[in-house]
PDB file of N, CA and C in Angstrom:
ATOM      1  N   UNK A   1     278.380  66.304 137.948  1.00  0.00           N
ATOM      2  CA  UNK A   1     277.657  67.197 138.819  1.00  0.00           C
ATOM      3  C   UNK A   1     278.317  67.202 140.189  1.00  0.00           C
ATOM      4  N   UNK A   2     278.546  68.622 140.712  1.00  0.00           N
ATOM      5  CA  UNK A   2     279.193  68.645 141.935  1.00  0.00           C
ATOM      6  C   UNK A   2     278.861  69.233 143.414  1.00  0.00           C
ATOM      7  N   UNK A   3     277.305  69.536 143.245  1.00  0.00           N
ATOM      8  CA  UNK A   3     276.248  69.657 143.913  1.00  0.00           C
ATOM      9  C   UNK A   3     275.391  68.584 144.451  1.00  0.00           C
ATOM     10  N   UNK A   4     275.767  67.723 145.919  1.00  0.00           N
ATOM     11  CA  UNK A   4     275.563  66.856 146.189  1.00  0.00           C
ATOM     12  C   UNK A   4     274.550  67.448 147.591  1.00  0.00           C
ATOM     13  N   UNK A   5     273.283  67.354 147.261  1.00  0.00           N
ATOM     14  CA  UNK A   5     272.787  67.668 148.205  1.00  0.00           C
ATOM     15  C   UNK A   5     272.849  66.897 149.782  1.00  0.00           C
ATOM     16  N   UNK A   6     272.649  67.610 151.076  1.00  0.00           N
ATOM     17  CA  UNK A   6     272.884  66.987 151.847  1.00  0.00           C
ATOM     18  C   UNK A   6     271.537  67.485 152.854  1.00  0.00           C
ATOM     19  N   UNK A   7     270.758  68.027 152.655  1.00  0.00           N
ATOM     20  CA  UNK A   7     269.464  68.771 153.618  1.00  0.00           C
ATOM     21  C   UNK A   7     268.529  66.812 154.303  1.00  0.00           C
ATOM     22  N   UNK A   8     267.929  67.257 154.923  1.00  0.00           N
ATOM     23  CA  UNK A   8     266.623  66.376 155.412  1.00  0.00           C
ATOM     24  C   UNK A   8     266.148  65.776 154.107  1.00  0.00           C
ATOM     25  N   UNK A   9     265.486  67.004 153.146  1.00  0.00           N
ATOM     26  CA  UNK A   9     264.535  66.569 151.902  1.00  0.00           C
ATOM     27  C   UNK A   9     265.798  65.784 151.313  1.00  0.00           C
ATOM     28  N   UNK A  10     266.654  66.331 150.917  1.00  0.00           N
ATOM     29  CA  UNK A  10     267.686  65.640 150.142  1.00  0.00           C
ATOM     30  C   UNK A  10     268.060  63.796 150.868  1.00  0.00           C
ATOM     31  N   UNK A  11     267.967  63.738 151.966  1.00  0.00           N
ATOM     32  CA  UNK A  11     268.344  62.785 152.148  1.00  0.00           C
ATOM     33  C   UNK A  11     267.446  61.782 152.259  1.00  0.00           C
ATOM     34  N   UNK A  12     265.767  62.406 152.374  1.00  0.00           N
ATOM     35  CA  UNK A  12     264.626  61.325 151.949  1.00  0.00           C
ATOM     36  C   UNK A  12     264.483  61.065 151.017  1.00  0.00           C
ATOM     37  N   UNK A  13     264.869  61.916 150.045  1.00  0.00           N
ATOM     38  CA  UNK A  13     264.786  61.343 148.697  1.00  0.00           C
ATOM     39  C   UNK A  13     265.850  59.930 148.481  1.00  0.00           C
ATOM     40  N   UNK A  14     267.025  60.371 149.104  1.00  0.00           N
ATOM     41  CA  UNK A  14     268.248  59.250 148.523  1.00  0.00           C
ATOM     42  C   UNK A  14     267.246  58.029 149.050  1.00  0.00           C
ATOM     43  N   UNK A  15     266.914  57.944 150.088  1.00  0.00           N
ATOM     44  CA  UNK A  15     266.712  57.036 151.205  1.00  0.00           C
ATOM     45  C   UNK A  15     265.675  55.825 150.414  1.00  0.00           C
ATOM     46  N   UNK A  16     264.926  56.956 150.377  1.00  0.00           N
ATOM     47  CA  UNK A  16     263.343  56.361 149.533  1.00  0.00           C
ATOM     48  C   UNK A  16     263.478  55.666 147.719  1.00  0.00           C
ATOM     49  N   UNK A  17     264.538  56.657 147.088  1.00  0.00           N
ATOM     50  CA  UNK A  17     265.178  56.035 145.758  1.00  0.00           C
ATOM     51  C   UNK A  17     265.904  54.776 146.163  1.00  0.00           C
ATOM     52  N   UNK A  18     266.188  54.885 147.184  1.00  0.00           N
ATOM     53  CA  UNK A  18     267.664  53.550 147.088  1.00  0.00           C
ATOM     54  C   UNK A  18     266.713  52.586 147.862  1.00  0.00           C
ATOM     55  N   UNK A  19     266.008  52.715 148.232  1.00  0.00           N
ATOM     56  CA  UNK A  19     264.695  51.271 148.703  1.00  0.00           C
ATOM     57  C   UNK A  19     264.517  50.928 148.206  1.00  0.00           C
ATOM     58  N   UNK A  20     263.379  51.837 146.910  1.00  0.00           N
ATOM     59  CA  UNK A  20     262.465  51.356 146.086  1.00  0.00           C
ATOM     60  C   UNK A  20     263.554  50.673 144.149  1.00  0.00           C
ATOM     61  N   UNK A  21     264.984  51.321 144.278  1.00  0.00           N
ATOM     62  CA  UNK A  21     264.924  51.288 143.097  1.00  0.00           C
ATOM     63  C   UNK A  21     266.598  50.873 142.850  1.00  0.00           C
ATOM     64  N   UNK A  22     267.392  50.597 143.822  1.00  0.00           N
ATOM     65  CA  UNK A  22     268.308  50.083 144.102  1.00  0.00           C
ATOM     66  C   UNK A  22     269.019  50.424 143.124  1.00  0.00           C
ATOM     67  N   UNK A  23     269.391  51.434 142.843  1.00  0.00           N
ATOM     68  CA  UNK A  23     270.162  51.997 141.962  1.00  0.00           C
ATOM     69  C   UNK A  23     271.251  51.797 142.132  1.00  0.00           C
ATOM     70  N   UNK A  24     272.201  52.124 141.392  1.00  0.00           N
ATOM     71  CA  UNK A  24     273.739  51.626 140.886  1.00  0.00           C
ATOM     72  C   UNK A  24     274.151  53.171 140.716  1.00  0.00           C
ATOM     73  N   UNK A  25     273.977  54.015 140.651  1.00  0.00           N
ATOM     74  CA  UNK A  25     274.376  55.729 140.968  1.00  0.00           C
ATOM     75  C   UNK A  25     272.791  56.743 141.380  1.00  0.00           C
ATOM     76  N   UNK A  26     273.359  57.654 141.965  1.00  0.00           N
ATOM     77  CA  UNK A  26     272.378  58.138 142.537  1.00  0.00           C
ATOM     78  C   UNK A  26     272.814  59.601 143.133  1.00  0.00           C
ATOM     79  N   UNK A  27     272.520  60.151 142.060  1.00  0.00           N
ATOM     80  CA  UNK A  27     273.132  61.947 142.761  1.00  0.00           C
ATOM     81  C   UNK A  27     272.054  62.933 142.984  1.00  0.00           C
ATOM     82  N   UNK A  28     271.871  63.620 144.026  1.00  0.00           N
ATOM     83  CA  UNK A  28     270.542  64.622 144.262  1.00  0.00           C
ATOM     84  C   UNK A  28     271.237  65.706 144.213  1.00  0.00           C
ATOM     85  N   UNK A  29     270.419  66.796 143.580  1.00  0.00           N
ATOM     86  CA  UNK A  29     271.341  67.821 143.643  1.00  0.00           C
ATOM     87  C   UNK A  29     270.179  68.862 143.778  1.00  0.00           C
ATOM     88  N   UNK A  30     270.568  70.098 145.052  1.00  0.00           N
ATOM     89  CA  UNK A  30     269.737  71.054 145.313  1.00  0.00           C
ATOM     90  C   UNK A  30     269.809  71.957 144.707  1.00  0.00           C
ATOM     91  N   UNK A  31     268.583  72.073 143.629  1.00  0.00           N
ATOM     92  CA  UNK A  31     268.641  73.604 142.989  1.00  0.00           C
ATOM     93  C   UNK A  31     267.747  74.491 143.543  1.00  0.00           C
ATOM     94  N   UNK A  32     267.278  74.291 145.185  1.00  0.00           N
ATOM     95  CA  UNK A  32     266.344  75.389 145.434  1.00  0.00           C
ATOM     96  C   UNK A  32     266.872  76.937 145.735  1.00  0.00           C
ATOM     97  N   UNK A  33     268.329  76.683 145.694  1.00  0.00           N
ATOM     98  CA  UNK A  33     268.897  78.482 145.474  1.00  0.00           C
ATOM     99  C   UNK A  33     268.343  79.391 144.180  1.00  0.00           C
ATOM    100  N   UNK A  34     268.598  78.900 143.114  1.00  0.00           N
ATOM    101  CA  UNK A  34     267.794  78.985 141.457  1.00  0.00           C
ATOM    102  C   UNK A  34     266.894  79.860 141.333  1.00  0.00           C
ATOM    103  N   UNK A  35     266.015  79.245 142.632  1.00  0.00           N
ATOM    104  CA  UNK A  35     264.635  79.659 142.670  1.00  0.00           C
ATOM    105  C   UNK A  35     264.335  80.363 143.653  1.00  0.00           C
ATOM    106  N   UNK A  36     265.058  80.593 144.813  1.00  0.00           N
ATOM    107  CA  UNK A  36     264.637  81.488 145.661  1.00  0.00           C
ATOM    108  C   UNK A  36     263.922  83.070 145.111  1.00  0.00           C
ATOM    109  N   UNK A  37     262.599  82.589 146.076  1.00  0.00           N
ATOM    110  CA  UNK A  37     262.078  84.082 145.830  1.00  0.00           C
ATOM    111  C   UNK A  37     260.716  83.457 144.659  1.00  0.00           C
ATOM    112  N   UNK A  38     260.857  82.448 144.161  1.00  0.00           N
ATOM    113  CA  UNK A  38     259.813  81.784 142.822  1.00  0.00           C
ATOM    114  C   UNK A  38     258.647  81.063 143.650  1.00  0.00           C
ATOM    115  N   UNK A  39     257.686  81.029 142.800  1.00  0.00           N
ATOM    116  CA  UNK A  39     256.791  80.286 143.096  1.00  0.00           C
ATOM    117  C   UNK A  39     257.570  79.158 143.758  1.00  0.00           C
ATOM    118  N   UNK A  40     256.742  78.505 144.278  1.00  0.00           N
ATOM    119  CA  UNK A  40     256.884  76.945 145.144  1.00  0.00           C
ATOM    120  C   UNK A  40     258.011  76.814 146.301  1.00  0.00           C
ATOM    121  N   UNK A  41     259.217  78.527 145.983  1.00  0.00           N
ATOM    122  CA  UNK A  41     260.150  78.620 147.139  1.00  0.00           C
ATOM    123  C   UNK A  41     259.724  78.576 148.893  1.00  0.00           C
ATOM    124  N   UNK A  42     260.021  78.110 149.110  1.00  0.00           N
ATOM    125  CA  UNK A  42     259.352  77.893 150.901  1.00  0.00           C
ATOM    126  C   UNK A  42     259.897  78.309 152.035  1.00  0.00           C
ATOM    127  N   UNK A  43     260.991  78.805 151.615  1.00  0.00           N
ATOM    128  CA  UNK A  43     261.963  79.535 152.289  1.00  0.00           C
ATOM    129  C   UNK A  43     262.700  78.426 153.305  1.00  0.00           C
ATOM    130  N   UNK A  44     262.247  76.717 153.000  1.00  0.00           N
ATOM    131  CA  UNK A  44     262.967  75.861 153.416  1.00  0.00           C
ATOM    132  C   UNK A  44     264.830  75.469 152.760  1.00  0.00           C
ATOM    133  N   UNK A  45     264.959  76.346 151.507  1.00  0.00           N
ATOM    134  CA  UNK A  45     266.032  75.477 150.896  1.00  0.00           C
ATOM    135  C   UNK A  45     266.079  74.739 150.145  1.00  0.00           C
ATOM    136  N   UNK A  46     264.774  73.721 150.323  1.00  0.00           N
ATOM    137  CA  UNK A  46     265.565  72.708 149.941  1.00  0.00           C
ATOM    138  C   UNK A  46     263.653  71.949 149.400  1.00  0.00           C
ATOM    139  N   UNK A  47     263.071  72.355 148.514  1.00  0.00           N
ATOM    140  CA  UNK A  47     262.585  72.684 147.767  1.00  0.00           C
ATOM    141  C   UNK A  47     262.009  72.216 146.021  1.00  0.00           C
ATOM    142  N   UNK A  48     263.308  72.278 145.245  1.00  0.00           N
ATOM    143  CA  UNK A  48     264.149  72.110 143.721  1.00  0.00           C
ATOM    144  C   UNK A  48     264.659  71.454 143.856  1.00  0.00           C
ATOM    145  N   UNK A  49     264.847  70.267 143.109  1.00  0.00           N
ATOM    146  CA  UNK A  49     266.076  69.160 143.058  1.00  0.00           C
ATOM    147  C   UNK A  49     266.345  68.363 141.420  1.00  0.00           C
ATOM    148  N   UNK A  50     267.255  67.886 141.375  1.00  0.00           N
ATOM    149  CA  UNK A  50     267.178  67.686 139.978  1.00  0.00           C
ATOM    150  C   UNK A  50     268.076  65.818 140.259  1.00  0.00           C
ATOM    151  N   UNK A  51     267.266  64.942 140.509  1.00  0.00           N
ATOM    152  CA  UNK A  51     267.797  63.701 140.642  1.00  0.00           C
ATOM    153  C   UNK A  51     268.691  62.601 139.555  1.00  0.00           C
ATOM    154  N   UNK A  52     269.910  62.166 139.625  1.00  0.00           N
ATOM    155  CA  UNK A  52     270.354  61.518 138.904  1.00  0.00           C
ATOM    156  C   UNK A  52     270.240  59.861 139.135  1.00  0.00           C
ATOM    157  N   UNK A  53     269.529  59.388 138.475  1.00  0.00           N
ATOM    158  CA  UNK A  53     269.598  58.272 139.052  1.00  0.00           C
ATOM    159  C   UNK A  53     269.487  56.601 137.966  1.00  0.00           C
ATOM    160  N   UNK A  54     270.912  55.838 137.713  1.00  0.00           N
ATOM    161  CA  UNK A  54     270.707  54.680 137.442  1.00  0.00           C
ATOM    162  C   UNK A  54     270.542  53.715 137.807  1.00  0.00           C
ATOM    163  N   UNK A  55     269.136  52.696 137.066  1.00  0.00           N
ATOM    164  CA  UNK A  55     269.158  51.736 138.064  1.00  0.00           C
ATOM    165  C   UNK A  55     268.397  50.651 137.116  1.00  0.00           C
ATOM    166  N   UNK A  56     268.328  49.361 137.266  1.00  0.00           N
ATOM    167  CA  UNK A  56     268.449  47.808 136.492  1.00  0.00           C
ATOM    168  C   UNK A  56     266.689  48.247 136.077  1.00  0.00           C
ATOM    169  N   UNK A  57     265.818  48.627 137.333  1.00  0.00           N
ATOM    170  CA  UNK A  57     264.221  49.087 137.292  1.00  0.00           C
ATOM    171  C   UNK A  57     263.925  49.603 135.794  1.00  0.00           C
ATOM    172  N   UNK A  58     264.976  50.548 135.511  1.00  0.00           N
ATOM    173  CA  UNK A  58     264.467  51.417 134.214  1.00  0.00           C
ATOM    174  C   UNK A  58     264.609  50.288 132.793  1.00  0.00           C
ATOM    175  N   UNK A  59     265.153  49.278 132.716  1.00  0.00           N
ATOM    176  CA  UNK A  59     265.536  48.878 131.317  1.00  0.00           C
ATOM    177  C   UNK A  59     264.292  48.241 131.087  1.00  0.00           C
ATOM    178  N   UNK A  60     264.248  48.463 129.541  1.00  0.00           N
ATOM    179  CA  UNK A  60     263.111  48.355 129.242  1.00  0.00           C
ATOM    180  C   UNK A  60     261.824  49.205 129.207  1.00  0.00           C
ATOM    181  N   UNK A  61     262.216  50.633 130.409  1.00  0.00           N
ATOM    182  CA  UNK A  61     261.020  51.404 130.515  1.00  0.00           C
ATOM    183  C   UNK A  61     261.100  52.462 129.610  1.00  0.00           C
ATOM    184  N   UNK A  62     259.899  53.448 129.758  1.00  0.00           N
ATOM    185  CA  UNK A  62     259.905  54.341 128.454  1.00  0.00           C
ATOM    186  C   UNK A  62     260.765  55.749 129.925  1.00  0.00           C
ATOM    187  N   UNK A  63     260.708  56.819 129.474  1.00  0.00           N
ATOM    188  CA  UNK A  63     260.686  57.837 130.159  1.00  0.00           C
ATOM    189  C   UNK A  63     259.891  58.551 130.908  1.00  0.00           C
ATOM    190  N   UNK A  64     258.937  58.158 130.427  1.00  0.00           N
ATOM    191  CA  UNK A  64     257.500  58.605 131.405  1.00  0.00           C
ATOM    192  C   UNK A  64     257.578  57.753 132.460  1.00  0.00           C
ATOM    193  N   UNK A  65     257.808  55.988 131.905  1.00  0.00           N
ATOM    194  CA  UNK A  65     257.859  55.032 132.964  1.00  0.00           C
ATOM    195  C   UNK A  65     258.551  55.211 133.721  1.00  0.00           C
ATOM    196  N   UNK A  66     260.229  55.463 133.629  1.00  0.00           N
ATOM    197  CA  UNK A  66     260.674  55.853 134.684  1.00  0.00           C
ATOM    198  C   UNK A  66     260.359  56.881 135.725  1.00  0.00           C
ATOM    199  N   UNK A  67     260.408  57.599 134.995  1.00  0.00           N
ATOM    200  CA  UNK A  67     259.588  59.120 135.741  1.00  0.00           C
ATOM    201  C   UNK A  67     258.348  58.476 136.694  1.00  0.00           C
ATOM    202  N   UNK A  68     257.491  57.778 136.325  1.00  0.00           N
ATOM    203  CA  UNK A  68     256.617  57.273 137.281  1.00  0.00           C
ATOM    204  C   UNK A  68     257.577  56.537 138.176  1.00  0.00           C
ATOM    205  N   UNK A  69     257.900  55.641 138.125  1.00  0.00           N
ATOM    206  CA  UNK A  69     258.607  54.973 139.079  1.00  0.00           C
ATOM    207  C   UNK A  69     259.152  55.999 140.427  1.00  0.00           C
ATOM    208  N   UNK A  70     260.096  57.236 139.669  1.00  0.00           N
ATOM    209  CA  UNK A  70     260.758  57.604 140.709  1.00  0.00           C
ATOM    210  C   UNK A  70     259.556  58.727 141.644  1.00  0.00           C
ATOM    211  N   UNK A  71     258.909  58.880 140.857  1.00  0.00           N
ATOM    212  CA  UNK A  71     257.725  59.787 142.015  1.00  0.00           C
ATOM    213  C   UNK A  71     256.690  58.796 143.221  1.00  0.00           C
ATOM    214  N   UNK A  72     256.824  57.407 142.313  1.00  0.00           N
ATOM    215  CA  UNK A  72     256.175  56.580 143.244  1.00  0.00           C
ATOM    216  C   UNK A  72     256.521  56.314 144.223  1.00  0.00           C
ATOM    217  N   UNK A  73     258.094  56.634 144.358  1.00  0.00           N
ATOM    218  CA  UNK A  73     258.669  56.082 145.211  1.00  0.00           C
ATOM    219  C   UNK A  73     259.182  57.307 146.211  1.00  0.00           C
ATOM    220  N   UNK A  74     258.855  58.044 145.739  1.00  0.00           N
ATOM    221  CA  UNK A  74     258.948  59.320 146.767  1.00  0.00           C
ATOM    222  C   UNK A  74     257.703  59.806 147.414  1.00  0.00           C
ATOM    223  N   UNK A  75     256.638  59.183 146.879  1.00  0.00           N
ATOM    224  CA  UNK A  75     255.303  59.247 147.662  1.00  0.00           C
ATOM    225  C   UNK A  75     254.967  60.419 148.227  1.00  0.00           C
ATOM    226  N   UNK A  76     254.988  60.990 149.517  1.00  0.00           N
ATOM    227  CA  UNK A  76     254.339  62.154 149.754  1.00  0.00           C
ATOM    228  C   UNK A  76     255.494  63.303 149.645  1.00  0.00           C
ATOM    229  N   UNK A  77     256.138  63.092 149.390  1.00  0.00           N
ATOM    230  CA  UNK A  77     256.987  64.201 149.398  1.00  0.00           C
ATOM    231  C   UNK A  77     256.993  64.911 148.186  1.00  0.00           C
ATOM    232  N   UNK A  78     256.044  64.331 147.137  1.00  0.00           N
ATOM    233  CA  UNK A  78     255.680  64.814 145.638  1.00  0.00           C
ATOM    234  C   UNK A  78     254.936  65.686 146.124  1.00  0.00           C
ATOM    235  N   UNK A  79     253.444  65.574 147.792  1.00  0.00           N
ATOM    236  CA  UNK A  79     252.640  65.937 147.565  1.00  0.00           C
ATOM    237  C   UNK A  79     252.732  67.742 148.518  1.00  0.00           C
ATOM    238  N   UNK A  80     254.055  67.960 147.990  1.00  0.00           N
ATOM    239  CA  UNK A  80     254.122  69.567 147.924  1.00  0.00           C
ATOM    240  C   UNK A  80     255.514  69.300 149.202  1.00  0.00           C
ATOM    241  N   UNK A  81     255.917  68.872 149.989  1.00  0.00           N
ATOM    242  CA  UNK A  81     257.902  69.030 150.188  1.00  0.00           C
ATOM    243  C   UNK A  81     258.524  69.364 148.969  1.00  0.00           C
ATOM    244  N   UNK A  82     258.466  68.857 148.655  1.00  0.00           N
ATOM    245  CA  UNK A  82     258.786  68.873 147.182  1.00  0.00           C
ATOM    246  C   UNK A  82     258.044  69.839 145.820  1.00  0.00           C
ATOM    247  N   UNK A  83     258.707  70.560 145.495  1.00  0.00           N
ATOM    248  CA  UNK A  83     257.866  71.429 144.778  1.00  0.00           C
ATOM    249  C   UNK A  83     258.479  71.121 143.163  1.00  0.00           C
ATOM    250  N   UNK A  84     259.769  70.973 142.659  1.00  0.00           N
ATOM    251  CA  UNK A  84     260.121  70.863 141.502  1.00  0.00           C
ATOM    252  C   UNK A  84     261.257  69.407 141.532  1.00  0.00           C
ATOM    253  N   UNK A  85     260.733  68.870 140.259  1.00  0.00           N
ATOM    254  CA  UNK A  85     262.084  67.775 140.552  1.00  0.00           C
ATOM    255  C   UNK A  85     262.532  67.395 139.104  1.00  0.00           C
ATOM    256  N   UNK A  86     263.390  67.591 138.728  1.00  0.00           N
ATOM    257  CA  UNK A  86     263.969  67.640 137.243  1.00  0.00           C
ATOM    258  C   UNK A  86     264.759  65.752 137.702  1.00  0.00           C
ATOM    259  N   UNK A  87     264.458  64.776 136.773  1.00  0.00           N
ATOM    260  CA  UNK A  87     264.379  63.645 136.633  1.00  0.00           C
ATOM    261  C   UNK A  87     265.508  63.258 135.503  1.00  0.00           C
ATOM    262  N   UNK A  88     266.678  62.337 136.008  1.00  0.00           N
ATOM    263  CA  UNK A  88     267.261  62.263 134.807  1.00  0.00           C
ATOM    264  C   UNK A  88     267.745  60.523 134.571  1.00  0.00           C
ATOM    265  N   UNK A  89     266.754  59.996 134.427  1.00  0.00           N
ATOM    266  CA  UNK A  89     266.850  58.428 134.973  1.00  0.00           C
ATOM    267  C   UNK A  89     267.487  57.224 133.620  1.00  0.00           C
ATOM    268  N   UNK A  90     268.551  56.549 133.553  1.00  0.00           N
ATOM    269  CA  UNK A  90     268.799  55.415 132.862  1.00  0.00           C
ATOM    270  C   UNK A  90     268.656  53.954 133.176  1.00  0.00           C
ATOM    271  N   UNK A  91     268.754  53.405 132.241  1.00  0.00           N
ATOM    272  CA  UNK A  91     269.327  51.652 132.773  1.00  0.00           C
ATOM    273  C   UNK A  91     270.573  51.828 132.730  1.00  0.00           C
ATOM    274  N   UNK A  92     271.485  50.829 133.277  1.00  0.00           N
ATOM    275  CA  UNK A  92     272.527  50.888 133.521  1.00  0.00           C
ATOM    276  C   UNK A  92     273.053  50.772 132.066  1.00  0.00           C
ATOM    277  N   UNK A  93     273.126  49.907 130.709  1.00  0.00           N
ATOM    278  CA  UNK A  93     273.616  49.891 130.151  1.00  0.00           C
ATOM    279  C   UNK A  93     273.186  51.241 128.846  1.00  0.00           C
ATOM    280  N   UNK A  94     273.024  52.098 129.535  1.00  0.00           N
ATOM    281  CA  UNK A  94     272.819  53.680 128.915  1.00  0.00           C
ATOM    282  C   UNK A  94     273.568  54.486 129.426  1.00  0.00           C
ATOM    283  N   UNK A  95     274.548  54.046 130.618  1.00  0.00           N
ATOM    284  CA  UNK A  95     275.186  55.168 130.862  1.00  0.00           C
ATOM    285  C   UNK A  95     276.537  55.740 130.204  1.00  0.00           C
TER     286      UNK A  95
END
């Protein structure tokens, strides 16, 4: 992936993933162009994101689990900054 987001939202997310979940790769990527003009568009940009992220947290978890993890850890920014977030989470020895 060669869409490395770099906005405000984009960079709370890295900020807040790499606290809570100390990942070992970690790519954000802005798809709120996609959607311009769609529901949940805000005319901020930055909106859609589709997170890549491995990290030691996930082994052992299911996919939902991870998926919880990484919204927990983004906390309010689930509660509408954030409008779409496509989740693509491993343990390290899955990659």
């Amino acid at each position: 992936m060669t869409n490395a987001a770099t906005g405000p939202v984009a960079t709370q997310i890295a900020v807040r993933l790499a606290r809570a979940l100390e990942p070992s790769l970690l790519e954000i990527i802005n798809d709120s162009a996609s959607h311009a003009g769609h529901m949940g568009d805000d005319g901020s940009g930055e909106s859609h994101f589709t997170v890549v992220i491995e990290s030691a947290a996930f082994v052992g978890q299911s996919r939902v689990a991870r998926q919880r993890l990484v919204n927990q850890a983004l906390g309010d920014l689930m509660d509408g900054t954030v409008h779409a977030l496509v989740i693509k989470a491993k343990a390290p020895e899955e990659a």
